[in-house]
Protein backbone atom coordinates (compact mmCIF):
# COMPACT_ATOMS: atom_id res chain seq x y z
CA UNK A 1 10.99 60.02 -101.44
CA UNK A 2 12.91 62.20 -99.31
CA UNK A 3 15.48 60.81 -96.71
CA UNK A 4 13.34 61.96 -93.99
CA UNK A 5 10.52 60.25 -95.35
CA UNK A 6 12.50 56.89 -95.38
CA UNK A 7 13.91 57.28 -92.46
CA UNK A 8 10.66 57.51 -90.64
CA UNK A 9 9.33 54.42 -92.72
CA UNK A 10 12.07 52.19 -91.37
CA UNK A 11 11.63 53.30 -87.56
CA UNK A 12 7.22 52.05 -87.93
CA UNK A 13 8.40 49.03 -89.48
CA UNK A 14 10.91 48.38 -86.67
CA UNK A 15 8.98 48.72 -84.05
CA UNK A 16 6.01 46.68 -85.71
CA UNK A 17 8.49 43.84 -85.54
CA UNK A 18 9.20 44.22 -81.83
CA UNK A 19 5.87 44.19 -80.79
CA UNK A 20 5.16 41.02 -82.43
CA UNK A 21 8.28 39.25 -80.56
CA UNK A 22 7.03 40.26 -77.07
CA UNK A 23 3.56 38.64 -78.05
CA UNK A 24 4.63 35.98 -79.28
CA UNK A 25 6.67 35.27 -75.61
CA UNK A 26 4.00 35.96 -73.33
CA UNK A 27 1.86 33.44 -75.14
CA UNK A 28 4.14 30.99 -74.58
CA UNK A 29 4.89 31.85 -71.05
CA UNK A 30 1.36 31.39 -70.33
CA UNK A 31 0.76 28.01 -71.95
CA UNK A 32 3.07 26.35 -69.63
CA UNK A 33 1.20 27.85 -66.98
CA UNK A 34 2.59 29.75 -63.90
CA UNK A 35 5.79 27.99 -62.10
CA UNK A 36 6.42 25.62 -64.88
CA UNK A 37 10.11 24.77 -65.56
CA UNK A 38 10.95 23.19 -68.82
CA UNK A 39 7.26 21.02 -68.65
CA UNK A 40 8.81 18.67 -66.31
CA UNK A 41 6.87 19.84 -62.86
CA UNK A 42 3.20 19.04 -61.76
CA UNK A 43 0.56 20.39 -59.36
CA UNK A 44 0.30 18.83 -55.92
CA UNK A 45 -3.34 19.31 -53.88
CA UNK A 46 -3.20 19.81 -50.24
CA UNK A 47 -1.78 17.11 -47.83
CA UNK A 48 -3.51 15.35 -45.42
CA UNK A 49 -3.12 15.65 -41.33
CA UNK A 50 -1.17 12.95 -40.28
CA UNK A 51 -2.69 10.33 -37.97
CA UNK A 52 -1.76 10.18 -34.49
CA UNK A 53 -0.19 7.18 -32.73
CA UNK A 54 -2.52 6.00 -30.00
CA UNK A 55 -3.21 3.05 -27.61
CA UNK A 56 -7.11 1.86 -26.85
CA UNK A 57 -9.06 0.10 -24.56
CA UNK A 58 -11.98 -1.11 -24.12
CA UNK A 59 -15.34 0.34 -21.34
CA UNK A 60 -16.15 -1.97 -19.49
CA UNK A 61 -18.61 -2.64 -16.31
CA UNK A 62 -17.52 -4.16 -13.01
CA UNK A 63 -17.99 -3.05 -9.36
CA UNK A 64 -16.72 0.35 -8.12
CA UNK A 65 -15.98 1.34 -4.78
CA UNK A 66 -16.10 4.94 -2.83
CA UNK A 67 -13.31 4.56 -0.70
CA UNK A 68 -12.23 6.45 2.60
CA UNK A 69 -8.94 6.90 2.76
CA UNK A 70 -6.76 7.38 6.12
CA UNK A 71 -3.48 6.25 8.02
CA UNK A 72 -1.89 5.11 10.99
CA UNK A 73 0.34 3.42 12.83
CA UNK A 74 0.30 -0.75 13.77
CA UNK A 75 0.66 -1.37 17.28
CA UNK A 76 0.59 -4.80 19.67
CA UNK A 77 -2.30 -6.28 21.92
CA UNK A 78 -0.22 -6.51 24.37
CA UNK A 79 3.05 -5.53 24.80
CA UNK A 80 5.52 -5.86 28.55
CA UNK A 81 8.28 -5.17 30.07
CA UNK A 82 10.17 -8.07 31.60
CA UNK A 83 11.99 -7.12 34.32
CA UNK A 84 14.18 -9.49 36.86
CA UNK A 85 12.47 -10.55 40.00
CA UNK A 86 15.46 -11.50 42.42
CA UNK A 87 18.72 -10.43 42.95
CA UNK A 88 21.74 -12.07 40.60
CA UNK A 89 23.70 -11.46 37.53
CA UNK A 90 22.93 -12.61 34.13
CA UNK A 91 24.74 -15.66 33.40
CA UNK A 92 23.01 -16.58 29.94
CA UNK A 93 20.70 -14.70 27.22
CA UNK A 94 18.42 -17.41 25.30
CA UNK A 95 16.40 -14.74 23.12
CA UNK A 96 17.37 -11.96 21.09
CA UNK A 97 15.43 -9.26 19.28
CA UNK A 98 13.22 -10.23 16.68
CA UNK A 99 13.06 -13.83 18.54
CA UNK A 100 9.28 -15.45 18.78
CA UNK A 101 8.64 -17.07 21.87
CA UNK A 102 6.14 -19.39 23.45
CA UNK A 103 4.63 -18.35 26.95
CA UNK A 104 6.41 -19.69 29.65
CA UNK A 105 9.74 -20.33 27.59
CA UNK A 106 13.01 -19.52 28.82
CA UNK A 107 14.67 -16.05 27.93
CA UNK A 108 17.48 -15.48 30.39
CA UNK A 109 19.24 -17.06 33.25
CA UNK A 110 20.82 -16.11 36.58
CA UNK A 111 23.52 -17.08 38.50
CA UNK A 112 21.78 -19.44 41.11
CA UNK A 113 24.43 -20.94 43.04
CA UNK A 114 23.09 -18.97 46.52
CA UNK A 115 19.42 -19.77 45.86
CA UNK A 116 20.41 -23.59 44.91
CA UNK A 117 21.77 -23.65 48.17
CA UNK A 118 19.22 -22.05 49.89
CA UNK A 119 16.57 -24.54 48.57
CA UNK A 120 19.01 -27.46 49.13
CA UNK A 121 19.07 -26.54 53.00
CA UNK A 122 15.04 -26.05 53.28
CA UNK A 123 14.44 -29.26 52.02
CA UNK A 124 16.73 -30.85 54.24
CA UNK A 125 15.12 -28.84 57.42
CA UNK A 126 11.76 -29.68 55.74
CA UNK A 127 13.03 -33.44 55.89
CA UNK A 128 14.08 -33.57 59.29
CA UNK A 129 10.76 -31.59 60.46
CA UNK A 130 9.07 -34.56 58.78
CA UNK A 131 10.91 -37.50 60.22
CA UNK A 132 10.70 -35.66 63.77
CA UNK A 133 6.94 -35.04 63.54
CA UNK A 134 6.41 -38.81 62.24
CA UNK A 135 8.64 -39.58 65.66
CA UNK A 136 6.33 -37.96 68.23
CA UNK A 137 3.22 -39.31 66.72
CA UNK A 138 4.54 -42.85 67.12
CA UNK A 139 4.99 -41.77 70.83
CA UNK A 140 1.81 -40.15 70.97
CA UNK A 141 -0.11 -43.62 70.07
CA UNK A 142 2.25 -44.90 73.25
CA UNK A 143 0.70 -42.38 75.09
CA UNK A 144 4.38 -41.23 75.98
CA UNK A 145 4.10 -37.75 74.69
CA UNK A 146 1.95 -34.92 75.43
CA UNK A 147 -0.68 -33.24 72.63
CA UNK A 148 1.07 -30.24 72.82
CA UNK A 149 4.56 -31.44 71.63
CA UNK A 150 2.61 -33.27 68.63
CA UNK A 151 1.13 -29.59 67.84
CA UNK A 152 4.45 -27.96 68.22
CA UNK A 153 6.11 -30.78 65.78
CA UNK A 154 3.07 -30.10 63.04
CA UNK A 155 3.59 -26.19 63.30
CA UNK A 156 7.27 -26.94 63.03
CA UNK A 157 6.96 -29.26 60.11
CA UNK A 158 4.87 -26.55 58.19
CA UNK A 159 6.52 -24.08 58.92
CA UNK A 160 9.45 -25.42 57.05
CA UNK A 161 7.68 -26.38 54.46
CA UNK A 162 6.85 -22.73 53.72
CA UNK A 163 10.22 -21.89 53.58
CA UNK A 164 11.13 -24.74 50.91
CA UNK A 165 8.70 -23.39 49.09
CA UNK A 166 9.53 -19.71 49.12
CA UNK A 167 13.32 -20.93 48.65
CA UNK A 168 11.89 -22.96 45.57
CA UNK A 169 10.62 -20.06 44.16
CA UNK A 170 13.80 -18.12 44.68
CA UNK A 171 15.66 -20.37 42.86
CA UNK A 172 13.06 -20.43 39.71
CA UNK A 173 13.33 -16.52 39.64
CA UNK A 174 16.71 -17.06 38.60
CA UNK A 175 14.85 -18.31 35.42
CA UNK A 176 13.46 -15.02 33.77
CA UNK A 177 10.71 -16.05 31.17
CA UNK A 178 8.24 -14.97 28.46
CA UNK A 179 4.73 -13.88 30.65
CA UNK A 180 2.89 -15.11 27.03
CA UNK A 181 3.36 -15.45 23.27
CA UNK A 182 4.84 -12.98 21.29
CA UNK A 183 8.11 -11.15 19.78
CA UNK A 184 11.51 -9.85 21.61
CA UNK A 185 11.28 -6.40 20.68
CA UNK A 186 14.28 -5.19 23.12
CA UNK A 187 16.90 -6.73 24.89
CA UNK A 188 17.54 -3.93 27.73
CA UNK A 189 20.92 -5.98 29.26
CA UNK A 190 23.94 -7.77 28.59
CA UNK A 191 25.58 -10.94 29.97
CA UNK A 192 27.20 -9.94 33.12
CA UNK A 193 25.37 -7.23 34.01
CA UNK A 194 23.60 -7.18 37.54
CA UNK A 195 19.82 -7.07 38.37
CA UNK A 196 17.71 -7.18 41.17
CA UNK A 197 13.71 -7.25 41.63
CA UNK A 198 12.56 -4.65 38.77
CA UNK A 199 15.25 -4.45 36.32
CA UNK A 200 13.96 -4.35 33.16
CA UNK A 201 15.22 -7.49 31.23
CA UNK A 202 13.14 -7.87 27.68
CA UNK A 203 10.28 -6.26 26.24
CA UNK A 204 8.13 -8.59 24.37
CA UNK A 205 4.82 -8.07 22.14
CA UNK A 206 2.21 -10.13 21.58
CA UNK A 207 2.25 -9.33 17.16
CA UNK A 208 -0.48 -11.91 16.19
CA UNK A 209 -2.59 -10.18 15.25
CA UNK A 210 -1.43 -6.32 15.08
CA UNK A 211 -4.09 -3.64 15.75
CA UNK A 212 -4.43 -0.30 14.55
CA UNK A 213 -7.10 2.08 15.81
CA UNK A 214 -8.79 5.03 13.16
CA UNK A 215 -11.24 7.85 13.31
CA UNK A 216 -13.91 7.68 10.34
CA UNK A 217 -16.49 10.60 10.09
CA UNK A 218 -19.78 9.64 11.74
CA UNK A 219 -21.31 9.82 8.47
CA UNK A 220 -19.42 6.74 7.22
CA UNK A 221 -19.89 4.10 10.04
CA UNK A 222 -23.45 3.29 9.24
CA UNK A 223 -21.85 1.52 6.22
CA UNK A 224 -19.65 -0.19 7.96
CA UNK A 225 -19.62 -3.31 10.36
CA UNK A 226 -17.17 -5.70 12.00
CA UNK A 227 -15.85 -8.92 10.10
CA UNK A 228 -15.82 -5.94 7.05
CA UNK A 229 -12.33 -6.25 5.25
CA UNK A 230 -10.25 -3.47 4.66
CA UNK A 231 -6.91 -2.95 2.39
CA UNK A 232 -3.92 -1.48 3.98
CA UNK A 233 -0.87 -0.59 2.10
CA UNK A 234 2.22 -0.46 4.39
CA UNK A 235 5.43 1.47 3.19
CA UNK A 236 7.09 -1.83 3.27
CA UNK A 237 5.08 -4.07 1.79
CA UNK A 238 5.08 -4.52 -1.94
CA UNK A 239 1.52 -5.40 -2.30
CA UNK A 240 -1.48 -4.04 -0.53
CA UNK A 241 -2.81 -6.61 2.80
CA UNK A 242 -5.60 -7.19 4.33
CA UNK A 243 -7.03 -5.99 7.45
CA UNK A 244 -10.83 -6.76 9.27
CA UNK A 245 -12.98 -4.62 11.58
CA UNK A 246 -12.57 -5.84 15.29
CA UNK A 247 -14.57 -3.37 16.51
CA UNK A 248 -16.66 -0.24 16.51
CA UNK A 249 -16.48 2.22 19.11
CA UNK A 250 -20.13 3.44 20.71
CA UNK A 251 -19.57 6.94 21.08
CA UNK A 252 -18.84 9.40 18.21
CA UNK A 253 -15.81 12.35 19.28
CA UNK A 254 -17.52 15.40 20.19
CA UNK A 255 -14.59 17.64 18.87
CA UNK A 256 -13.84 15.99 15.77
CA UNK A 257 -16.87 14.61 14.85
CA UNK A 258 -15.50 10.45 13.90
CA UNK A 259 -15.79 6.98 15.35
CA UNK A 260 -12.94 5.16 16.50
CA UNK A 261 -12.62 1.42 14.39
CA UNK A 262 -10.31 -0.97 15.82
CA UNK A 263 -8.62 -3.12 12.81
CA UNK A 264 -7.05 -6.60 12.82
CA UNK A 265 -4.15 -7.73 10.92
CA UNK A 266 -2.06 -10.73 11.07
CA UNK A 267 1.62 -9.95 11.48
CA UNK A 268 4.48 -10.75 8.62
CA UNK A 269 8.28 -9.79 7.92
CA UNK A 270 6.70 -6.16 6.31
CA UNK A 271 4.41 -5.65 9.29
CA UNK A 272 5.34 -5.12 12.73
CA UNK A 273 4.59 -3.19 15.78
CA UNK A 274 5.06 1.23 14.87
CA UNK A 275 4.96 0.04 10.87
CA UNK A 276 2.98 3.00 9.40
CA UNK A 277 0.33 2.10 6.56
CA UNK A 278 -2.37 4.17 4.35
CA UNK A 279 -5.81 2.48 5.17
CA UNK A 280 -8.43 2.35 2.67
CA UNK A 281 -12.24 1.32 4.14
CA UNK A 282 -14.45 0.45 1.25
CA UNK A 283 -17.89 2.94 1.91
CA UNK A 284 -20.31 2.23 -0.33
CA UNK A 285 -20.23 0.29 -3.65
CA UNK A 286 -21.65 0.51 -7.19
CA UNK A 287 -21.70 -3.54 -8.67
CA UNK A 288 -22.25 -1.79 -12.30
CA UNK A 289 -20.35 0.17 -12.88
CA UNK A 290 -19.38 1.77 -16.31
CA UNK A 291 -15.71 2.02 -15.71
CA UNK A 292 -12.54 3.41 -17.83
CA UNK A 293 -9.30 3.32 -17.07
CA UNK A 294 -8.07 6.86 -15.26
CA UNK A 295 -5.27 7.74 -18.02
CA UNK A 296 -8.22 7.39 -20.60
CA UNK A 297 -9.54 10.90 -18.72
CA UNK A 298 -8.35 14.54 -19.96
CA UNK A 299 -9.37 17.44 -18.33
CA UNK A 300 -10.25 21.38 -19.30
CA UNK A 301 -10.79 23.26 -16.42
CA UNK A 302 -13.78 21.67 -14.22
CA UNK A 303 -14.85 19.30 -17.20
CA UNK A 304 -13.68 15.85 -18.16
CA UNK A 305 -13.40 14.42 -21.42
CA UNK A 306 -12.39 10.77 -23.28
CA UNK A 307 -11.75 10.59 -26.97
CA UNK A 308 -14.01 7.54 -28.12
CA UNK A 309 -12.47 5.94 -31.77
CA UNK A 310 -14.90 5.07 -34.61
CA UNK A 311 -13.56 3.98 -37.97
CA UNK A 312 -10.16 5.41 -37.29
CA UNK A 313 -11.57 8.58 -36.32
CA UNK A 314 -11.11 10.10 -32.43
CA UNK A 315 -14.06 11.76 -31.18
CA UNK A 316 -13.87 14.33 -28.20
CA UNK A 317 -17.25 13.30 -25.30
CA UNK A 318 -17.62 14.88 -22.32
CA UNK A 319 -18.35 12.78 -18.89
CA UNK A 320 -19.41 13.22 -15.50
CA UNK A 321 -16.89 10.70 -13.17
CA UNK A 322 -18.30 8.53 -9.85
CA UNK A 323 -16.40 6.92 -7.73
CA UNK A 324 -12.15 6.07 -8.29
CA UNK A 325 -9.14 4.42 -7.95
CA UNK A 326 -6.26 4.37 -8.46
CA UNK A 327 -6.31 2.57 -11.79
CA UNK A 328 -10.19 3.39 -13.14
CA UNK A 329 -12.75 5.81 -12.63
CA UNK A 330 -16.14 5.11 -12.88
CA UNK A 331 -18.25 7.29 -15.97
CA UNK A 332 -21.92 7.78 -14.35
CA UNK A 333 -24.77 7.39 -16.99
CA UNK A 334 -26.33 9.83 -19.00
CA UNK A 335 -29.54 10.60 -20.89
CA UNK A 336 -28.24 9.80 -24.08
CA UNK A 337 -26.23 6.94 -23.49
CA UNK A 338 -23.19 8.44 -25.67
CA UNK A 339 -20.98 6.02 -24.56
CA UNK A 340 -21.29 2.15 -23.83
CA UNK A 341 -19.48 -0.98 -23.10
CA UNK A 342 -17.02 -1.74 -25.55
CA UNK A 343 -16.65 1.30 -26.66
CA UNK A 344 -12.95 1.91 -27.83
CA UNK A 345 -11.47 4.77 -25.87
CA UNK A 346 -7.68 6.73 -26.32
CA UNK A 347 -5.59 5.93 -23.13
CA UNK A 348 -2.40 7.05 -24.57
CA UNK A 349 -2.08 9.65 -26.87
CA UNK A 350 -4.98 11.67 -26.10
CA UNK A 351 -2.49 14.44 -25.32
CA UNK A 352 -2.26 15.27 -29.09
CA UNK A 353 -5.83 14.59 -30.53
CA UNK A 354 -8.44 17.07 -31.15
CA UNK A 355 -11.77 16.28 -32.12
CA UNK A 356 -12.23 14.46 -35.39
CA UNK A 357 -8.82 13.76 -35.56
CA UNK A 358 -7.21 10.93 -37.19
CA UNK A 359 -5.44 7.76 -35.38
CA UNK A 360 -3.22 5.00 -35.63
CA UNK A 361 -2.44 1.75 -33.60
CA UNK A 362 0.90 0.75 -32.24
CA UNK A 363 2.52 -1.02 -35.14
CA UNK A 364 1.15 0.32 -38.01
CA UNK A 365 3.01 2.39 -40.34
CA UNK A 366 2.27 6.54 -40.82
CA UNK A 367 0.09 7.08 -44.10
CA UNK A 368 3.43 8.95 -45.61
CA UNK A 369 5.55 5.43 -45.24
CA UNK A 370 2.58 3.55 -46.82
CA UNK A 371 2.32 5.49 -49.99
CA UNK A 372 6.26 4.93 -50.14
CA UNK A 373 6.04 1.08 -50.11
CA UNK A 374 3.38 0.82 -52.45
CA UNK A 375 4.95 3.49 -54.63
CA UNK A 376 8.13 1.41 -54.58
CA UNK A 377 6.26 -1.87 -55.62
């Protein structure tokens, strides 16, 4: 055999053997399968969603009320001005503002040392008119004095009673006091200062109850009637009062088309003469109503939805809402009764379901933090 001959032998048998190598290392490659790294790894599936965190109620049926809602300002029955009647300077103040007073009782005084007098001296003119009249009479009987001196001593006598009177009643004007019931909502003076007939004094209020007048569209009033109670909810207040229907005005407003209703409402430390409040008048009522609570609602565009729960599971219904407050909204009936009393629904959360998605109660552990605990026991 020629060297060429050999040579070319040796190169086939060569490669022969590389061939075999490569085959041999695919084959293995490909029994531990694609990604595998020294046999220790294994194929995962894919996860699940995880469940979302959500807080439920329950539907439920009560009564449900359209409301009309409006606003206004409280104002007194009757409110004065006191104002001085004679001449003097104030001596004393016996109410301030904010005082309650009874009719009749005592709210400033005057200095009365002139009028005192003055009434001191009638009296003793009206005394000595008396005495001088009783006198002549006695006479008269005697026949000792004529009828016309008896007249003259009457007329005299009467006359000064007059003027004890009138002196009497310049000496109580020095007294200025409350015309009726009711609250000191100004003090206009100071002690010291000097009045005479017309200087305003107090002004006082009559705040039990408080009034407060609204316009309600015509198409409202038929529903309403006095004695009818109505929630107001002053600025003030913390809680919502109470108000009634005095009264219902005859005549509807030509240019705007409402009725004015008069409202009663008895006065407190929140509520006082100019206190403004919202008004809600109850219209109309539904006594069965299915009603959910108003954070249970999500809307898309026009159209409402609540996410119902069933076996863990939320599910995405549309509704059609009636009447509201401010804590429910009533869900009117349908044809195919989707939804009922009872029914779970997602007030908290529903920001992050879709339908068919999965939930979870306050409490309870993710699904991830489950498999962990039983994993580690």
């Amino acid at each position: 055999m020629t060297r060429d001959r050999i040579r070319l032998v040796a190169l086939v048998i060569l490669g022969g053997l590389v061939t075999l190598a490569c085959g041999s290392s695919s084959r293995g490659d490909q029994k531990r399968g694609p990604g595998a790294r020294g046999g220790n790894s294994s194929a995962s599936g894919p996860s699940e969603p995880e469940a979302v965190p959500v807080e439920l109620e329950e539907i439920e049926r009560r009564p449900m009320s359209a409301l009309y809602s409006t606003s206004g300002t409280l104002r007194a029955e009757r409110r004065a001005t006191v104002t001085a009647r004679t001449n003097g300077v104030i001596e004393q103040l016996l109410a301030e503002e904010g005082d309650r007073v009874r009719a009749g009782e005592p709210l400033a005084e005057l200095e009365s040392d002139e009028q005192r007098i003055a009434a001191e001296r009638a009296r003793d003119t009206l005394e000595t008119r008396r005495s001088e009249l009783q006198r002549l009479e006695r006479l008269y009987d005697q026949e000792l004095v004529s009828e016309e001196a008896i007249e003259q001593a009457r007329r005299d006598a009467q006359d000064a009673e007059h003027a004890a009177d009138l002196a009497e009643l310049e000496l109580s004007r020095t007294v200025i006091r409350a015309p009726f019931d009711g609250v000191v909502v100004t003090r206009h003076l100071d002690m010291g200062n000097t009045v005479s007939p017309g200087t305003a004094v107090y002004t006082l209020a009559d705040v039990s109850p408080l009034y407060l007048d609204v316009n309600v569209p015509e198409r409202h009033v038929s529903r309403l009637s006095p004695g009818q109670r109505v929630r107001l909810t002053p600025d003030t207040a913390a809680e919502p009062v109470h108000a009634t229907i005095e009264r219902i005005a005859p005549a509807v407003d030509p240019e705007t088309g409402t009725v004015k209703i008069t409202l009663t409402v008895e006065s407190s430390r929140e509520l006082r003469p100019g206190t403004f409040v919202r008004v809600d008048i109850i219209t109309d009522t539904h006594e069965d109503a299915l009603v959910v609570p108003r954070s249970a609602l999500v809307s898309e565009g026009r159209r409402w939805y609540v996410y119902r729960v069933n076996d863990r599971t939320a599910e995405k219904i549309q509704v059609e809402t009636g009447y509201e407050s401010e804590e429910a909204v009533e869900i009117l009936p349908d044809e195919d009764a989707v939804i009922a009393v009872g029914d779970p629904v997602v007030v908290a959360g529903a920001g992050a379901l879709e339908d068919g998605s999965k939930i979870r109660l306050p409490g309870e552990e993710p699904a991830e933090s489950q498999e962990r605990e039983a994993a580690a026991r």
